[in-house]
Structures are given as structure tokens and as C-alpha cells.
C-alpha atoms as a PDB file:
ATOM      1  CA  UNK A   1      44.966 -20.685  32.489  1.00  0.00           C
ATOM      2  CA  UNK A   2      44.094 -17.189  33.622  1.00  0.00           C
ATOM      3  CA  UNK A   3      40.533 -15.736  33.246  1.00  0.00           C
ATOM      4  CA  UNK A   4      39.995 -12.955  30.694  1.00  0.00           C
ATOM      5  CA  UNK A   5      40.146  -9.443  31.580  1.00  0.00           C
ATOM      6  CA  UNK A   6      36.239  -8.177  31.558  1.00  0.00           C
ATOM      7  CA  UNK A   7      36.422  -4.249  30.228  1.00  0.00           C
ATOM      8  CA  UNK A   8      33.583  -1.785  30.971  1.00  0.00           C
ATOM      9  CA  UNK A   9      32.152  -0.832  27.555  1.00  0.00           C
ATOM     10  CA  UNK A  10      33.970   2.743  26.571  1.00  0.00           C
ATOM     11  CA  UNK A  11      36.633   2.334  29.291  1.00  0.00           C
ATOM     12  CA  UNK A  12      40.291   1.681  28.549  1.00  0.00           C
ATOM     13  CA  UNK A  13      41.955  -0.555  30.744  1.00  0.00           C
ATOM     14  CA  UNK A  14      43.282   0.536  34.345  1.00  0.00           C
ATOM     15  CA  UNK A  15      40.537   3.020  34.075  1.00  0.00           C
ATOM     16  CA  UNK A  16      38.025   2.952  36.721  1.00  0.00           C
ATOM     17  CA  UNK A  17      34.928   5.132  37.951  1.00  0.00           C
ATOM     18  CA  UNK A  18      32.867   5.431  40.379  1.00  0.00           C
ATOM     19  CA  UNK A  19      29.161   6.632  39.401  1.00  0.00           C
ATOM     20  CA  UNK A  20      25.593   6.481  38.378  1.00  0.00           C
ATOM     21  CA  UNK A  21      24.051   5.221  35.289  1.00  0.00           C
ATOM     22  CA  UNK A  22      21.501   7.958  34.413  1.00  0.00           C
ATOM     23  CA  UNK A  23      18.641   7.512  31.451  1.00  0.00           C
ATOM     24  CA  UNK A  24      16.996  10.408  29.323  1.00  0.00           C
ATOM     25  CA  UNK A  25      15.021  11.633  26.834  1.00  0.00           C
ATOM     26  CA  UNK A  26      15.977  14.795  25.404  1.00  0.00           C
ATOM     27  CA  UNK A  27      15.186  16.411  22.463  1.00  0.00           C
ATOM     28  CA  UNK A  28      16.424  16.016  18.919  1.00  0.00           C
ATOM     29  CA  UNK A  29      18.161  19.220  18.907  1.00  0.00           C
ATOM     30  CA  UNK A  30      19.540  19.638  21.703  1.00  0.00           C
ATOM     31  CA  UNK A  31      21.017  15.985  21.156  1.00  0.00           C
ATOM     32  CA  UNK A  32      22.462  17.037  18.253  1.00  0.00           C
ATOM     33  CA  UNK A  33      24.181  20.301  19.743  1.00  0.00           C
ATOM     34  CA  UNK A  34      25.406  17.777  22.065  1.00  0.00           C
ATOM     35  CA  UNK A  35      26.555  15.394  19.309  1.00  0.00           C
ATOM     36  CA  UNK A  36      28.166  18.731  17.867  1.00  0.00           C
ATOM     37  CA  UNK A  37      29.875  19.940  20.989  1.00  0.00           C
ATOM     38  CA  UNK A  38      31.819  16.746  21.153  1.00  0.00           C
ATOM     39  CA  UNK A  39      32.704  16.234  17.718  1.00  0.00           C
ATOM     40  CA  UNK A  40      34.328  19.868  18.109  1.00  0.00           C
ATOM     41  CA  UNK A  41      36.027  19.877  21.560  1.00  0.00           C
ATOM     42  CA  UNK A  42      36.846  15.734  21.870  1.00  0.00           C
ATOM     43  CA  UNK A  43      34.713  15.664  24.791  1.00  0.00           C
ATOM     44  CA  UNK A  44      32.895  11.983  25.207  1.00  0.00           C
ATOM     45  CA  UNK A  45      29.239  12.968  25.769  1.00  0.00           C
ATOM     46  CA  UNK A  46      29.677  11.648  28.939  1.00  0.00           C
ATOM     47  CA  UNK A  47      32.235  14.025  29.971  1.00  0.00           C
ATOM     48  CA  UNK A  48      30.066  16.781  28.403  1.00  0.00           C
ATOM     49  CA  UNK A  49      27.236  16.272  30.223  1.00  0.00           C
ATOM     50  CA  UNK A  50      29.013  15.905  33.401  1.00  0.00           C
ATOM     51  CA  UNK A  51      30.630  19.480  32.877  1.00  0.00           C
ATOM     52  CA  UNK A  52      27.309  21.044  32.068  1.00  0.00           C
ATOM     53  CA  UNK A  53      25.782  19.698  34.923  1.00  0.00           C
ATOM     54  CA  UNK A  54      28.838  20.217  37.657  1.00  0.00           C
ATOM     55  CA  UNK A  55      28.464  23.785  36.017  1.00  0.00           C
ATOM     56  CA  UNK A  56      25.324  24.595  36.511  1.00  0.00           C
ATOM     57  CA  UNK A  57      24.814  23.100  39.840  1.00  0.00           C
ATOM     58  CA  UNK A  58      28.137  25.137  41.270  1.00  0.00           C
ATOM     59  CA  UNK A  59      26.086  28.258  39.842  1.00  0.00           C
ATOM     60  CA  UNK A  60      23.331  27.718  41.741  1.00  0.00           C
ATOM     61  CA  UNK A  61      24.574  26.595  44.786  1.00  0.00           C
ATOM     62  CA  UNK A  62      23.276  23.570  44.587  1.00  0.00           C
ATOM     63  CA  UNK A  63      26.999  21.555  44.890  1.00  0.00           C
ATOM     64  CA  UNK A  64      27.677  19.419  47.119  1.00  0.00           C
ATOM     65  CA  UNK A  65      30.985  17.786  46.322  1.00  0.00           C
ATOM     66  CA  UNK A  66      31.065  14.061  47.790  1.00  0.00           C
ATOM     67  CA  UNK A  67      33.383  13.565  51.015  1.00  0.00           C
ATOM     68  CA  UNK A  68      35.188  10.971  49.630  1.00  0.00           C
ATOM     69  CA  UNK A  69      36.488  12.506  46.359  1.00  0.00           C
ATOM     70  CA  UNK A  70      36.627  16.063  47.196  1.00  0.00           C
ATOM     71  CA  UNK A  71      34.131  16.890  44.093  1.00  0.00           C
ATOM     72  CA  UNK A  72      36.889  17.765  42.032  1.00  0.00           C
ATOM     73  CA  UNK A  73      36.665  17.088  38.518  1.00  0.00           C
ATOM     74  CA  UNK A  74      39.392  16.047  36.413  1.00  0.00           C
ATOM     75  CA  UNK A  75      40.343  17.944  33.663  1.00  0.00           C
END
């Protein structure tokens, strides 16, 4: 008998990524902007957040894309 398959919360199978698990306390508001914003567009707020960051960090120079995956993001 084969073991079950154990799935990542929010990941569909044959999905995989590599990351960090981040934790934050924002504001109400600017949660539900967020909240908003993905309703709208389709975006996961993970995704969302990713993209704002990536974003701002390219405008400031302060990117550094990782060796390994180039620092592109899918789209």
C-alpha cells in the first residue's frame, strides 16, 4: 500500500516553491486594499505581495536576483 501524497496547504499538486515564510502586521486598511486588489485582478495575496515587493525593490536598486533562479518572476 502506497503512502498518501502530503500537499502544501494552497499548492496544487506538481507545484513546488522554493521560499520564505514571512509574518506581519499591517494595518486594517491597507489589508483590505490588499484583500481588494486580489479579488479584482485573481492575484493570490501571496503573489501580490511578492509583485509589490520585487517592484519596489527593482526601483530602488535594491535587487538582487538569486544565482540560482535568475530572479525572474513568473508571470
Amino acid at each position: 500500500m502506497s503512502e498518501p501524497v502530503k500537499r502544501v496547504k494552497g499548492r496544487p499538486s506538481g507545484q513546488t516553491k522554493v521560499g520564505r515564510t514571512i509574518s506581519c502586521y499591517i494595518r486594517s486598511d491597507i489589508y483590505d486594499a490588499l484583500v481588494r486588489h486580489c479579488e479584482r485582478t485573481g492575484q493570490t495575496k501571496t503573489m501580490a505581495i511578492e509583485r509589490a515587493i520585487e517592484k519596489m525593490t527593482r526601483e530602488n536598486g535594491a535587487w538582487f536576483p538569486d544565482k540560482e533562479d535568475g530572479g525572474e518572476t513568473a508571470t
